[in-house]
PDB file of N, CA and C in Angstrom:
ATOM      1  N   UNK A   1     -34.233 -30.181-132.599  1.00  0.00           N
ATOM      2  CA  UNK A   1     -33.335 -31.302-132.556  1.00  0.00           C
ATOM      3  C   UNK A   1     -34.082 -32.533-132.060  1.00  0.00           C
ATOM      4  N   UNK A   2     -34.588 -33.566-132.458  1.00  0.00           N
ATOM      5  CA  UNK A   2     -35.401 -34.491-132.719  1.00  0.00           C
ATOM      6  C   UNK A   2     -34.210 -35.799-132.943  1.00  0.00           C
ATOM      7  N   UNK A   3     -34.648 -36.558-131.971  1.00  0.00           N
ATOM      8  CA  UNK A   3     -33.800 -38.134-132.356  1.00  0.00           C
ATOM      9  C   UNK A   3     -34.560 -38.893-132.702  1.00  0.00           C
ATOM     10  N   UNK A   4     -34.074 -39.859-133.128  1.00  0.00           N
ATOM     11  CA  UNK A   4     -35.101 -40.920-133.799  1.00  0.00           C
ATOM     12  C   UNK A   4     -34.399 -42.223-132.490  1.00  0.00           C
ATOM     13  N   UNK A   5     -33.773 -41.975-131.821  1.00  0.00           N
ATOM     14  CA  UNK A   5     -33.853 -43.135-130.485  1.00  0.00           C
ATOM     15  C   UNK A   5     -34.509 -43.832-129.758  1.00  0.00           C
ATOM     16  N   UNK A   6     -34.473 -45.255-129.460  1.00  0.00           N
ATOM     17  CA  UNK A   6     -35.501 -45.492-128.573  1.00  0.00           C
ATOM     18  C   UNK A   6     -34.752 -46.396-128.322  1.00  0.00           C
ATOM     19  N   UNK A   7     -34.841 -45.855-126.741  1.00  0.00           N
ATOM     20  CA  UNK A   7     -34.063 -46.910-125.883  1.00  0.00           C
ATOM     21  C   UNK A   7     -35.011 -48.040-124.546  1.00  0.00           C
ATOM     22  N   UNK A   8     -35.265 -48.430-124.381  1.00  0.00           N
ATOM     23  CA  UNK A   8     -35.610 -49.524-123.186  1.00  0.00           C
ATOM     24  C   UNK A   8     -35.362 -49.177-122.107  1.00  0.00           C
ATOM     25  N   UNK A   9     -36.009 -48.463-121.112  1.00  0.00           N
ATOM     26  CA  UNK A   9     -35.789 -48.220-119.998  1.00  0.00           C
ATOM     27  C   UNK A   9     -37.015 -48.857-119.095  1.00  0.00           C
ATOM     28  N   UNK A  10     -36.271 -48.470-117.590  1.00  0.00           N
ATOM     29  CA  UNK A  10     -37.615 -48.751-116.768  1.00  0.00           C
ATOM     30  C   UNK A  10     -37.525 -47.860-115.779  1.00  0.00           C
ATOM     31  N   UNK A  11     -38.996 -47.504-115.476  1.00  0.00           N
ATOM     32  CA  UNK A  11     -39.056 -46.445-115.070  1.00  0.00           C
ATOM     33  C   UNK A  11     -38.490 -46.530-113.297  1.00  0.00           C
ATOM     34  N   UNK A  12     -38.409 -44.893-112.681  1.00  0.00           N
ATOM     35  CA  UNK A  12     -37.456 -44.992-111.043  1.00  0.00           C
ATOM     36  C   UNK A  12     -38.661 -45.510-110.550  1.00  0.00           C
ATOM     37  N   UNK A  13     -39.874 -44.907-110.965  1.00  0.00           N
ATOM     38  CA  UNK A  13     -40.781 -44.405-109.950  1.00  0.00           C
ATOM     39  C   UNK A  13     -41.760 -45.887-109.677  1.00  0.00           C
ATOM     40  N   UNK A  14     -42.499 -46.035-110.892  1.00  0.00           N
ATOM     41  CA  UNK A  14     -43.517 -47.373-111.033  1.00  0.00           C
ATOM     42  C   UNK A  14     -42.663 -48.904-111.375  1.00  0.00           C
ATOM     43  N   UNK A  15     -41.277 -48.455-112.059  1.00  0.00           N
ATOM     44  CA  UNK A  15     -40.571 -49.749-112.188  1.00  0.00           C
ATOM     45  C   UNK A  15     -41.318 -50.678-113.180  1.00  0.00           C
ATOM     46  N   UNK A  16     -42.029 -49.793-114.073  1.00  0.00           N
ATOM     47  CA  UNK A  16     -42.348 -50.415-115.533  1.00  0.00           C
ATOM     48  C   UNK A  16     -41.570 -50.518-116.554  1.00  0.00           C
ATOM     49  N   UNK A  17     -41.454 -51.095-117.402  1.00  0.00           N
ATOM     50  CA  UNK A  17     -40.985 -50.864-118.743  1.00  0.00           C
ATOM     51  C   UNK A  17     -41.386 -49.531-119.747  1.00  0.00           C
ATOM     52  N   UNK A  18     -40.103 -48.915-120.545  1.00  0.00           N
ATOM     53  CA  UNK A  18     -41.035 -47.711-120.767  1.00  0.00           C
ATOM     54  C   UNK A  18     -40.138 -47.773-122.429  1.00  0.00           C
ATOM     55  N   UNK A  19     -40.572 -47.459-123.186  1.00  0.00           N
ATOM     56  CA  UNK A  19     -39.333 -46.787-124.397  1.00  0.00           C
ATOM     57  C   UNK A  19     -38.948 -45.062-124.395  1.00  0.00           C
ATOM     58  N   UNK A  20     -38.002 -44.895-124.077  1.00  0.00           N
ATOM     59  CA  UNK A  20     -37.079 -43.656-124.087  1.00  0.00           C
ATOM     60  C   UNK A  20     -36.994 -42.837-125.352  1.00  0.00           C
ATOM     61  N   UNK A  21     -37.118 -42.057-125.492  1.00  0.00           N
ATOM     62  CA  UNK A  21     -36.239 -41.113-126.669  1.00  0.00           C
ATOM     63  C   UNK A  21     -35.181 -40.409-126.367  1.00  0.00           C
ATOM     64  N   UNK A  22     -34.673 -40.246-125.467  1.00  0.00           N
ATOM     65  CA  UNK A  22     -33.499 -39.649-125.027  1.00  0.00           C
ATOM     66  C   UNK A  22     -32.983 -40.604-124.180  1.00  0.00           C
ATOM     67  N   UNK A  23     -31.388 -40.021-123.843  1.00  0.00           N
ATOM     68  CA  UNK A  23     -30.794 -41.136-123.005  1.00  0.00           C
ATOM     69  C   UNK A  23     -30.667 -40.818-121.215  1.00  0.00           C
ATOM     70  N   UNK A  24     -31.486 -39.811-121.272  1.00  0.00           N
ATOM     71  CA  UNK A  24     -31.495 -39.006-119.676  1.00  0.00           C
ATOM     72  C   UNK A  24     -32.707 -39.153-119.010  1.00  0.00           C
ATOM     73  N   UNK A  25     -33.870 -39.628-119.954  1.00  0.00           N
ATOM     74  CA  UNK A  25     -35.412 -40.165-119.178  1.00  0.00           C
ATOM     75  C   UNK A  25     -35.328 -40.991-118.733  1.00  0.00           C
ATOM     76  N   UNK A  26     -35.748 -40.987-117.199  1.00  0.00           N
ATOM     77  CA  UNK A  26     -35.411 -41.609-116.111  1.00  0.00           C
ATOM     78  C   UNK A  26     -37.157 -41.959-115.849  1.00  0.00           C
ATOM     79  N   UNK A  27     -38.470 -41.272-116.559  1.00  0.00           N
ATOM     80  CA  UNK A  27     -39.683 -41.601-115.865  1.00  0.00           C
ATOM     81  C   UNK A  27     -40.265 -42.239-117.132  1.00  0.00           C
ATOM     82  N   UNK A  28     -41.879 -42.816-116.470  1.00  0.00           N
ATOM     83  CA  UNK A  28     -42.117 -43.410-117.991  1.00  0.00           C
ATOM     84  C   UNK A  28     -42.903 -41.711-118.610  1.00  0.00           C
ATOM     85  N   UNK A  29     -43.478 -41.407-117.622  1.00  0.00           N
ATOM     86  CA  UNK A  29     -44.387 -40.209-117.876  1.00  0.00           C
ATOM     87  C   UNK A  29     -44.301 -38.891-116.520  1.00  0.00           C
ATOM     88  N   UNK A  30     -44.980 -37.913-117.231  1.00  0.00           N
ATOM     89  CA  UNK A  30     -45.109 -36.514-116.157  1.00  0.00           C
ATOM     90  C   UNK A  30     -45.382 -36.992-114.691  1.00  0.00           C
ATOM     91  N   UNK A  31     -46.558 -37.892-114.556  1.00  0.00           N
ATOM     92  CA  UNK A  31     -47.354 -38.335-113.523  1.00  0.00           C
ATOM     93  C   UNK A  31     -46.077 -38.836-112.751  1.00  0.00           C
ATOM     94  N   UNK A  32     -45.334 -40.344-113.029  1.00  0.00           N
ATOM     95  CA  UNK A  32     -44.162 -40.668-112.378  1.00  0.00           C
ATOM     96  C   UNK A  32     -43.219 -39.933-112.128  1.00  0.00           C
ATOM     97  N   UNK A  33     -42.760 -38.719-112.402  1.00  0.00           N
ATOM     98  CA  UNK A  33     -41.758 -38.031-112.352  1.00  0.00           C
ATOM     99  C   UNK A  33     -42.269 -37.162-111.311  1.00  0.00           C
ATOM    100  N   UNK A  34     -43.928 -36.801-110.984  1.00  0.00           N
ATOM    101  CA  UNK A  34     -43.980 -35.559-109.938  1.00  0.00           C
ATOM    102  C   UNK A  34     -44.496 -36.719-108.902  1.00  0.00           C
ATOM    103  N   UNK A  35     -44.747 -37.919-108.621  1.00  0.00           N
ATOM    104  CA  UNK A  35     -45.146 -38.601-107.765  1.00  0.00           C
ATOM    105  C   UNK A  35     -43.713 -38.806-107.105  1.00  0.00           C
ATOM    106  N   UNK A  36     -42.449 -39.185-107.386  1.00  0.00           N
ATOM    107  CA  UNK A  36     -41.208 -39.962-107.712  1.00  0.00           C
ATOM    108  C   UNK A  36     -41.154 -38.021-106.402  1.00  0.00           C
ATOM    109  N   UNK A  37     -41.072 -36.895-106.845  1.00  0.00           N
ATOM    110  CA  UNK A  37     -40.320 -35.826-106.401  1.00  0.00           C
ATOM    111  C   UNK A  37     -41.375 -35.723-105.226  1.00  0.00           C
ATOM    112  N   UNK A  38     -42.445 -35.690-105.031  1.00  0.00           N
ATOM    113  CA  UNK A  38     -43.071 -35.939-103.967  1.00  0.00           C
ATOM    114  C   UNK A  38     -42.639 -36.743-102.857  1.00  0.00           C
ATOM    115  N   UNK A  39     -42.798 -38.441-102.940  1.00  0.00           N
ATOM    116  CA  UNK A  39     -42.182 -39.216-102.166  1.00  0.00           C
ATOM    117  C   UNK A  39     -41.113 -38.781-101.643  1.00  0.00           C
ATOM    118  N   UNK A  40     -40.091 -38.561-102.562  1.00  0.00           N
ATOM    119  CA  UNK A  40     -38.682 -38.249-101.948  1.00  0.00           C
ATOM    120  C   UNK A  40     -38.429 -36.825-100.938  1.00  0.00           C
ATOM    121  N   UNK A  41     -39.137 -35.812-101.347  1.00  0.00           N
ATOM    122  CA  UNK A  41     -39.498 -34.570-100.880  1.00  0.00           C
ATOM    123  C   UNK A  41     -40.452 -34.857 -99.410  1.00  0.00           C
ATOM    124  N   UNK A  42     -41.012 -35.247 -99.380  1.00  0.00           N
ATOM    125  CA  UNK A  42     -41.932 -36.399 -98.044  1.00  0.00           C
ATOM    126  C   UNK A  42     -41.301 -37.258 -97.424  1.00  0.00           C
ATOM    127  N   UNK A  43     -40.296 -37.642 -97.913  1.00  0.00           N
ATOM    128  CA  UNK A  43     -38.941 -38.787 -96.872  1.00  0.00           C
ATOM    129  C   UNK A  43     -37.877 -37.516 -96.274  1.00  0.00           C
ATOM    130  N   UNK A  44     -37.527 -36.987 -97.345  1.00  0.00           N
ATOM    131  CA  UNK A  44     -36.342 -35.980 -96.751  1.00  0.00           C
ATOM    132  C   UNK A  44     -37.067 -35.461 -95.545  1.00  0.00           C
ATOM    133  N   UNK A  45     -38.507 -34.769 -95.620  1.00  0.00           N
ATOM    134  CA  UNK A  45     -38.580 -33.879 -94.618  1.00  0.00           C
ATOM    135  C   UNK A  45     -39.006 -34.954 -92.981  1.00  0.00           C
ATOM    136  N   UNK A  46     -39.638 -36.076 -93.266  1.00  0.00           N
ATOM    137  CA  UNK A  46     -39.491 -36.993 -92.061  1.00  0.00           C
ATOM    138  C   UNK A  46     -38.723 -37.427 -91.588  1.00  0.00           C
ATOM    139  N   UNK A  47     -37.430 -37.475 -92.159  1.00  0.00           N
ATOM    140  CA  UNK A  47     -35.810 -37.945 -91.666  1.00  0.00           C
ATOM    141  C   UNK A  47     -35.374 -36.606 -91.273  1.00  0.00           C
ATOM    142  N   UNK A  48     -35.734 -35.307 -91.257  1.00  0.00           N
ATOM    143  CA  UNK A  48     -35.042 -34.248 -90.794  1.00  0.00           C
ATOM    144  C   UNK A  48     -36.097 -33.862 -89.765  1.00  0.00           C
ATOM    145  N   UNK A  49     -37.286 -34.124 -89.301  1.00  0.00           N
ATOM    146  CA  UNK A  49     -38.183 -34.323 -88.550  1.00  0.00           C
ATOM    147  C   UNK A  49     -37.840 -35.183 -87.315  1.00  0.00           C
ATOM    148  N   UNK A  50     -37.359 -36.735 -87.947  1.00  0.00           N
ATOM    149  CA  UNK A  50     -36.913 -37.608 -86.541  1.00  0.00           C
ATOM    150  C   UNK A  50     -35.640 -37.087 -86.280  1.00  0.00           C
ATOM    151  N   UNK A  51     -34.446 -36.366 -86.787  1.00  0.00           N
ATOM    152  CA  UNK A  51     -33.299 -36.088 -86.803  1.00  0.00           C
ATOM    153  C   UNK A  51     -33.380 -34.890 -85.674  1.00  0.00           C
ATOM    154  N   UNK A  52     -34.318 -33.927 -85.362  1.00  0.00           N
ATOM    155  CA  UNK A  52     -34.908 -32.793 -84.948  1.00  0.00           C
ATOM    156  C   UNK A  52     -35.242 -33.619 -83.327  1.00  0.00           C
ATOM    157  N   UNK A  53     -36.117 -34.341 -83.639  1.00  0.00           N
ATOM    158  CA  UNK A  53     -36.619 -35.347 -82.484  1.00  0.00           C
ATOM    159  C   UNK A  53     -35.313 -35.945 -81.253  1.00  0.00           C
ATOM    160  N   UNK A  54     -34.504 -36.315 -82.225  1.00  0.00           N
ATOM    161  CA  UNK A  54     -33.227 -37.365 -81.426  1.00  0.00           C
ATOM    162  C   UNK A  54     -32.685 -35.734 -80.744  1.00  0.00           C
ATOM    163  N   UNK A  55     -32.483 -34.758 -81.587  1.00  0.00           N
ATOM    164  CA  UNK A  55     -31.369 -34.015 -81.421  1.00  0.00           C
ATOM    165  C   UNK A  55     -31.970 -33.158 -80.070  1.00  0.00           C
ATOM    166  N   UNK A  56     -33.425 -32.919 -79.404  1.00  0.00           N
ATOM    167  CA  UNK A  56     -33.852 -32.193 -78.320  1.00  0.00           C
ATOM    168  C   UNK A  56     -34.126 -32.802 -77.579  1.00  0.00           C
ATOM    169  N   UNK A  57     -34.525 -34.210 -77.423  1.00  0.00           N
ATOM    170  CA  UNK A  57     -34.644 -35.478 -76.587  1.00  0.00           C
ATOM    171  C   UNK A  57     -32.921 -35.265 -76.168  1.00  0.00           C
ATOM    172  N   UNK A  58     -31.846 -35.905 -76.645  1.00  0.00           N
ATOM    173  CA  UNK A  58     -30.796 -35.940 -76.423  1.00  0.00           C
ATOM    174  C   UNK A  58     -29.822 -34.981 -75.552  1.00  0.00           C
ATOM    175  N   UNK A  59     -30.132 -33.530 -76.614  1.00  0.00           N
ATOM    176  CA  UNK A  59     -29.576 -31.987 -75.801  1.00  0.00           C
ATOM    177  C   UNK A  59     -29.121 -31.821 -74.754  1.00  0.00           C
ATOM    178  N   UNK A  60     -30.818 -32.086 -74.483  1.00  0.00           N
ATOM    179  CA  UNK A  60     -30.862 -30.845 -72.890  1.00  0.00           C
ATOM    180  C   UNK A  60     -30.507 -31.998 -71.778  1.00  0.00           C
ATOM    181  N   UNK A  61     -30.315 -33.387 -71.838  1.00  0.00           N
ATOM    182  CA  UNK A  61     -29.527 -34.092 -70.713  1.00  0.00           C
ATOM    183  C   UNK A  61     -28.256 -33.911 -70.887  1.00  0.00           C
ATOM    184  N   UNK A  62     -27.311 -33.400 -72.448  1.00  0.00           N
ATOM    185  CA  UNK A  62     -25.895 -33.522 -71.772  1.00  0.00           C
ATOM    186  C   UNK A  62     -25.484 -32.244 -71.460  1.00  0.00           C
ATOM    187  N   UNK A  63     -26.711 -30.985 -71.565  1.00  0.00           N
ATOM    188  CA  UNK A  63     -26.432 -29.720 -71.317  1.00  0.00           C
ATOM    189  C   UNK A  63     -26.639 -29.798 -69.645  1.00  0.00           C
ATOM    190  N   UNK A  64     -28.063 -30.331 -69.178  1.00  0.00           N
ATOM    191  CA  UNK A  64     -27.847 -30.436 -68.066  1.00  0.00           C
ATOM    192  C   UNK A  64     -26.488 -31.241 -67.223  1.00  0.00           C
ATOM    193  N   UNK A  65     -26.008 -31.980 -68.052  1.00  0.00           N
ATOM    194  CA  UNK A  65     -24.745 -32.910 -67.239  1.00  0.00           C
ATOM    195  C   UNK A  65     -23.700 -32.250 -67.217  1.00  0.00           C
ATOM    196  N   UNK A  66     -23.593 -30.622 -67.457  1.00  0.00           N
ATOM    197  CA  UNK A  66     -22.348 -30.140 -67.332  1.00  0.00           C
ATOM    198  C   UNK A  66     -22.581 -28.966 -66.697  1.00  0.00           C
ATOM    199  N   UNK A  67     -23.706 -29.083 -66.080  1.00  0.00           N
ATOM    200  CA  UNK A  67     -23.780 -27.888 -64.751  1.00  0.00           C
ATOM    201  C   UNK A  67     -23.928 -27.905 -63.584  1.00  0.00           C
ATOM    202  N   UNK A  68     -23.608 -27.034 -62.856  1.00  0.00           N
ATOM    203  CA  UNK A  68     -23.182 -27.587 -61.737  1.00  0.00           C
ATOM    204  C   UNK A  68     -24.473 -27.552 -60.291  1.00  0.00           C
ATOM    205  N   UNK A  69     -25.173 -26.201 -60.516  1.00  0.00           N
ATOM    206  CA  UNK A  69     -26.539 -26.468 -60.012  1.00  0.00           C
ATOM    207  C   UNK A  69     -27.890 -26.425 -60.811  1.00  0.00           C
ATOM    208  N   UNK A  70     -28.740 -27.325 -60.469  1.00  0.00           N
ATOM    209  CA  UNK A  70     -29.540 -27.545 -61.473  1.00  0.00           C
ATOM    210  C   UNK A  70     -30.947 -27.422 -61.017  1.00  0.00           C
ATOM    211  N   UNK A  71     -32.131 -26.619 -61.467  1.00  0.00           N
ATOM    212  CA  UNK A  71     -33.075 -26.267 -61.209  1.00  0.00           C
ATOM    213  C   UNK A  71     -34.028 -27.533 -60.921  1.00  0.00           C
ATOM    214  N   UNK A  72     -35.449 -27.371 -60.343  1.00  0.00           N
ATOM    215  CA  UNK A  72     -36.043 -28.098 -59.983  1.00  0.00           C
ATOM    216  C   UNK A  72     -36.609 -28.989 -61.556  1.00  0.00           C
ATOM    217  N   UNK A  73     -36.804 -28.312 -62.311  1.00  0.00           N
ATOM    218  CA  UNK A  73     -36.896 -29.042 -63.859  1.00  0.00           C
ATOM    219  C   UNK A  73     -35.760 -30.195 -64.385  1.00  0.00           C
ATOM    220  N   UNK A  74     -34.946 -29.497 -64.066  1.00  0.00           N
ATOM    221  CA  UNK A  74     -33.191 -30.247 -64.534  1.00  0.00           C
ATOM    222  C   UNK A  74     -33.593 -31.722 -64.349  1.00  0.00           C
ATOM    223  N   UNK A  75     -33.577 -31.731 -62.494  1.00  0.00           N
ATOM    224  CA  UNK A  75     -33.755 -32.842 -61.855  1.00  0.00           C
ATOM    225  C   UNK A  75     -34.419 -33.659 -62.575  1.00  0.00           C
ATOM    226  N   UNK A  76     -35.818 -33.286 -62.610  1.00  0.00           N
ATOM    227  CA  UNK A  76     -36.874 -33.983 -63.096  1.00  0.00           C
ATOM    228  C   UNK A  76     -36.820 -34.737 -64.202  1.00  0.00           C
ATOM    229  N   UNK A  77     -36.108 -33.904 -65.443  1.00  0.00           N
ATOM    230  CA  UNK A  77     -35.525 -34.266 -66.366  1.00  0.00           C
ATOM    231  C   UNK A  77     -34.331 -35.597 -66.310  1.00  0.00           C
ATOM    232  N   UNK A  78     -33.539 -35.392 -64.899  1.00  0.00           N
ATOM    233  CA  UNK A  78     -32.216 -36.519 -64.994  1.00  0.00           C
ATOM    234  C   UNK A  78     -32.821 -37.760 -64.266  1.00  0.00           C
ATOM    235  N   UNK A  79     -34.319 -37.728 -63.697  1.00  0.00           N
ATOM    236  CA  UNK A  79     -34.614 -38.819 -62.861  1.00  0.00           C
ATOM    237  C   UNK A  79     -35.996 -38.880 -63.834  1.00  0.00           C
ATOM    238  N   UNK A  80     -36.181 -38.507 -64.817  1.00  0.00           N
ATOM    239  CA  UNK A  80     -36.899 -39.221 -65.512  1.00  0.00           C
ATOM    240  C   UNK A  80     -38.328 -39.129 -64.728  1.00  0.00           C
ATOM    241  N   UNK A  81     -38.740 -37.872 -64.353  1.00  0.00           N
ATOM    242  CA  UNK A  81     -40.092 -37.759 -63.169  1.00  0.00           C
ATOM    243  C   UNK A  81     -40.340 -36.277 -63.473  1.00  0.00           C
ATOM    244  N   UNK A  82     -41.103 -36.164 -62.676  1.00  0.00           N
ATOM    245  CA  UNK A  82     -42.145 -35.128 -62.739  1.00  0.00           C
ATOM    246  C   UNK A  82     -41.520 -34.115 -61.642  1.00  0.00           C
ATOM    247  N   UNK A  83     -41.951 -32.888 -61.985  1.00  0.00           N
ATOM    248  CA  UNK A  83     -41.242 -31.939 -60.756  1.00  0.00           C
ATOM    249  C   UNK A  83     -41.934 -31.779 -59.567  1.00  0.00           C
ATOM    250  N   UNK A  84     -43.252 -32.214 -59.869  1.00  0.00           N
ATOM    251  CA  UNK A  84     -44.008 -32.529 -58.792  1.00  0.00           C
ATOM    252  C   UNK A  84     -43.192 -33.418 -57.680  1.00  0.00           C
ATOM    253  N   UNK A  85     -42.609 -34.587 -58.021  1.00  0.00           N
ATOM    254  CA  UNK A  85     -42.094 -35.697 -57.184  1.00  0.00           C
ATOM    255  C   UNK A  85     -41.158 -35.411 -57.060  1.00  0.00           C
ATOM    256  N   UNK A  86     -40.150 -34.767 -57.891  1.00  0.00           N
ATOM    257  CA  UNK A  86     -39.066 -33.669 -56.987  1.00  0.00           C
ATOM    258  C   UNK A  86     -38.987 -32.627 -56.075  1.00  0.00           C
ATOM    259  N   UNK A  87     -40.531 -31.959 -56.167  1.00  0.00           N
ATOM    260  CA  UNK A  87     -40.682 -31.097 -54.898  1.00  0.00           C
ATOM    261  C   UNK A  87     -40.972 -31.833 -53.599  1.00  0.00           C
ATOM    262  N   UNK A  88     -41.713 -32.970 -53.976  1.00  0.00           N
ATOM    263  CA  UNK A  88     -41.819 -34.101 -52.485  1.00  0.00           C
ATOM    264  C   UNK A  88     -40.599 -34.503 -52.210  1.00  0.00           C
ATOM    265  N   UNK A  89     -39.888 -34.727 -52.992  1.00  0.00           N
ATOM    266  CA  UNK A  89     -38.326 -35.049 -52.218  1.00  0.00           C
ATOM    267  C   UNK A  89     -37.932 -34.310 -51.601  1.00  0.00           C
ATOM    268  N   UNK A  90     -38.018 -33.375 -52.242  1.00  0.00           N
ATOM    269  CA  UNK A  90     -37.244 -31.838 -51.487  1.00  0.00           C
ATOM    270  C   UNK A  90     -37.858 -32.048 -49.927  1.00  0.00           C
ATOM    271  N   UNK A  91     -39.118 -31.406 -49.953  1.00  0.00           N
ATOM    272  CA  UNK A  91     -40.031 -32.062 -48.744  1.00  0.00           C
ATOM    273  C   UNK A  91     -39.904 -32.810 -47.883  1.00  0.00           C
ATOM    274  N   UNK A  92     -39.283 -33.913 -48.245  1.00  0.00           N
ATOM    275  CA  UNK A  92     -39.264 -35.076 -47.700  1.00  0.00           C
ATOM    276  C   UNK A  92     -37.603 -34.895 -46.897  1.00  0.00           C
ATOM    277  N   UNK A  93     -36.895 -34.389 -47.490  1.00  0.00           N
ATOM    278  CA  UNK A  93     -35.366 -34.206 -47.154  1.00  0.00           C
ATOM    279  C   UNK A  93     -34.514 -34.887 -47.183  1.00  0.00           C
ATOM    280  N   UNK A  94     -34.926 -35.879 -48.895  1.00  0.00           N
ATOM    281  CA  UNK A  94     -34.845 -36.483 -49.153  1.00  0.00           C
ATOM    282  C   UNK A  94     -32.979 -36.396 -50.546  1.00  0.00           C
ATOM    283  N   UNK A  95     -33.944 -35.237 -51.103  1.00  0.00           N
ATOM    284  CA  UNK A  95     -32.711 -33.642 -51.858  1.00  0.00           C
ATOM    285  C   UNK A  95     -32.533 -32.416 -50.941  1.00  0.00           C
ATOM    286  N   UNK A  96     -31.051 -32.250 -51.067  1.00  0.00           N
ATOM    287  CA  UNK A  96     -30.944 -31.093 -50.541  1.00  0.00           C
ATOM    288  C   UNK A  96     -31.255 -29.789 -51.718  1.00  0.00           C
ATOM    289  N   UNK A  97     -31.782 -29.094 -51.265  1.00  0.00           N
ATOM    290  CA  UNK A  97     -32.216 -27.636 -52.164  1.00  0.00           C
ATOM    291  C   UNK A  97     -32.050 -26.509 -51.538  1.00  0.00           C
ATOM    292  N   UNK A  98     -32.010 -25.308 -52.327  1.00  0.00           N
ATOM    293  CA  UNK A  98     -31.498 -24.123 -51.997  1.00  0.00           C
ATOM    294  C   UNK A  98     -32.572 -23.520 -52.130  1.00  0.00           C
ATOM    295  N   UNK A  99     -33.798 -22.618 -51.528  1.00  0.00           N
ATOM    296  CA  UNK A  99     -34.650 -21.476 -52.135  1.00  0.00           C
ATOM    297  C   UNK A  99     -34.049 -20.405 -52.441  1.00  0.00           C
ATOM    298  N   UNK A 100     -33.283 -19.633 -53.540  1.00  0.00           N
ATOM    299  CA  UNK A 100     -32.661 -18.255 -53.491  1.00  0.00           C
ATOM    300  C   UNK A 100     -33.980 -17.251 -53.357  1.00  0.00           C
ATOM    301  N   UNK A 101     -35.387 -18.235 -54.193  1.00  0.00           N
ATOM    302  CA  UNK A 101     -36.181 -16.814 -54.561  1.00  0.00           C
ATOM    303  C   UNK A 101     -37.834 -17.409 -54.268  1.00  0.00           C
ATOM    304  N   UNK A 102     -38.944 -16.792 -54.237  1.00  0.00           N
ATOM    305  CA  UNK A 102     -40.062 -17.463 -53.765  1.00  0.00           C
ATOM    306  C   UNK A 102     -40.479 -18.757 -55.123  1.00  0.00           C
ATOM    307  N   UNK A 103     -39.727 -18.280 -56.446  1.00  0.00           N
ATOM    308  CA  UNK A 103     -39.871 -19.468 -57.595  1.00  0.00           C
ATOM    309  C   UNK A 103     -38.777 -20.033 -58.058  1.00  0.00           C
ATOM    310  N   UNK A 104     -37.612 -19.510 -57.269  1.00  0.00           N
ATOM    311  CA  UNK A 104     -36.248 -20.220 -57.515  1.00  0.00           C
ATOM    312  C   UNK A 104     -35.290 -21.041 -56.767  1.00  0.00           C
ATOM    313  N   UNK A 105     -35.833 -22.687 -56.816  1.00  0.00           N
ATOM    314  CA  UNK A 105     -35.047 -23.353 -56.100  1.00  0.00           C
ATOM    315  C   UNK A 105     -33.687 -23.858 -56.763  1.00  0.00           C
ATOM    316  N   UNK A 106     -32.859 -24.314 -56.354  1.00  0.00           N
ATOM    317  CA  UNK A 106     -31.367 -24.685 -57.212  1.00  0.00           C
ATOM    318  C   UNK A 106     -31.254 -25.810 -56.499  1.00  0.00           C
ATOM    319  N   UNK A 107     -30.605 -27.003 -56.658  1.00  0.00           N
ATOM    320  CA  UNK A 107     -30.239 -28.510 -56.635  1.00  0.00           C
ATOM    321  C   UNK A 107     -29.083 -28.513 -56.929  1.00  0.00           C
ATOM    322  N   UNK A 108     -27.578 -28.811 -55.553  1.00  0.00           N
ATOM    323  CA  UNK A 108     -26.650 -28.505 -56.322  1.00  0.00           C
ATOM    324  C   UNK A 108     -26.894 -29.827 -56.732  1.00  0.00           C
ATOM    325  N   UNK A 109     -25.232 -30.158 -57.767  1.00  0.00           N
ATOM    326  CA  UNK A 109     -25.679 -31.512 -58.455  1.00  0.00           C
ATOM    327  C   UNK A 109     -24.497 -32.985 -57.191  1.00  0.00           C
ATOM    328  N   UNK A 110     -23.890 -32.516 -56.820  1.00  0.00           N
ATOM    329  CA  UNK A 110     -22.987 -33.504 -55.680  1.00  0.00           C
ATOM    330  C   UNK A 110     -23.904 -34.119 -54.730  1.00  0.00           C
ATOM    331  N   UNK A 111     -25.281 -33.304 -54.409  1.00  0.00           N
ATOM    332  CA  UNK A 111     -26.101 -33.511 -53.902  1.00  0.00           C
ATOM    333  C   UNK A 111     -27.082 -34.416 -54.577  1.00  0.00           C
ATOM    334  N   UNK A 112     -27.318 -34.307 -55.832  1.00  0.00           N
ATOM    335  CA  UNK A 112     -28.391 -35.343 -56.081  1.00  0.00           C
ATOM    336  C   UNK A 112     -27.526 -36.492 -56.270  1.00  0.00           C
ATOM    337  N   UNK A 113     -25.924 -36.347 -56.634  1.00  0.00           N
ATOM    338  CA  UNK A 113     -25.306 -37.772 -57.343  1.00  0.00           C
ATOM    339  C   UNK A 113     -25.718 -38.858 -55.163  1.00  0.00           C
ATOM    340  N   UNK A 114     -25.364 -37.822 -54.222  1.00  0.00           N
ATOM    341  CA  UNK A 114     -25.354 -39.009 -53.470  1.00  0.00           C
ATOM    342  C   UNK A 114     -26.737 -39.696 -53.130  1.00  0.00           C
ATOM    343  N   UNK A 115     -27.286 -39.392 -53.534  1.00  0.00           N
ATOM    344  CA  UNK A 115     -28.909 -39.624 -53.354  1.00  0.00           C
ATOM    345  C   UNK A 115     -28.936 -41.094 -54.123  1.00  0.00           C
ATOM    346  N   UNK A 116     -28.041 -41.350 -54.992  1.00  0.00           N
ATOM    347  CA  UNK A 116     -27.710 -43.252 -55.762  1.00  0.00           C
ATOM    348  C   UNK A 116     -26.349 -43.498 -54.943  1.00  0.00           C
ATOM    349  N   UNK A 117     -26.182 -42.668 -53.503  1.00  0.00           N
ATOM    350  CA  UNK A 117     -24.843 -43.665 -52.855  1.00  0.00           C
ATOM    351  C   UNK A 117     -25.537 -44.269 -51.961  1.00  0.00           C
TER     352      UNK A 117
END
């Protein structure tokens, strides 16, 4: 089944002028059509990449904001610091902290909110 059509198109990919034989060619050639599925295949996966990014950056602060004691990491995480400088607070008696275990300290959280009263 052979048309004798030729239609005027321009192509998605290079945005040339092309003549068509069918009314569904969208490229001028093979080359534009696997460059064209590339690009787009290379955008999708960097927008689901930064989408990935926002979504574990974001998480684990409103997971931490709904518990009630929060490990020496937590902290670190809600003050934007290092756990290092949360153990000097601790130190300092500055946070109140709990040792339950020789690697398990707990922070309740009423305790760090007054630490900004």
């Amino acid at each position: 089944m052979s048309s004798n059509i030729k239609i005027q198109r321009i192509c998605l990919y290079c945005e040339n002028e092309f003549t068509a034989r069918t009314t569904k060619t969208k490229y001028c050639s093979h080359k534009c059509n696997s460059r064209h599925y590339k690009a787009k295949t290379k955008n999708t996966k960097i927008e689901k990449s930064n989408r990935e990014t926002i979504n574990k950056t974001l998480y684990p602060i409103e997971q931490i904001k709904a518990k009630e004691f929060l490990t020496v990491k937590d902290v670190a995480t809600l003050l934007n610091s290092s756990t290092r400088t949360v153990y000097r607070l601790i130190e300092q008696g500055e946070i109140k902290a709990v040792n339950l275990a020789e690697r398990k300290t707990l922070v309740k959280r009423t305790d760090l909110d007054m630490l900004f009263n």
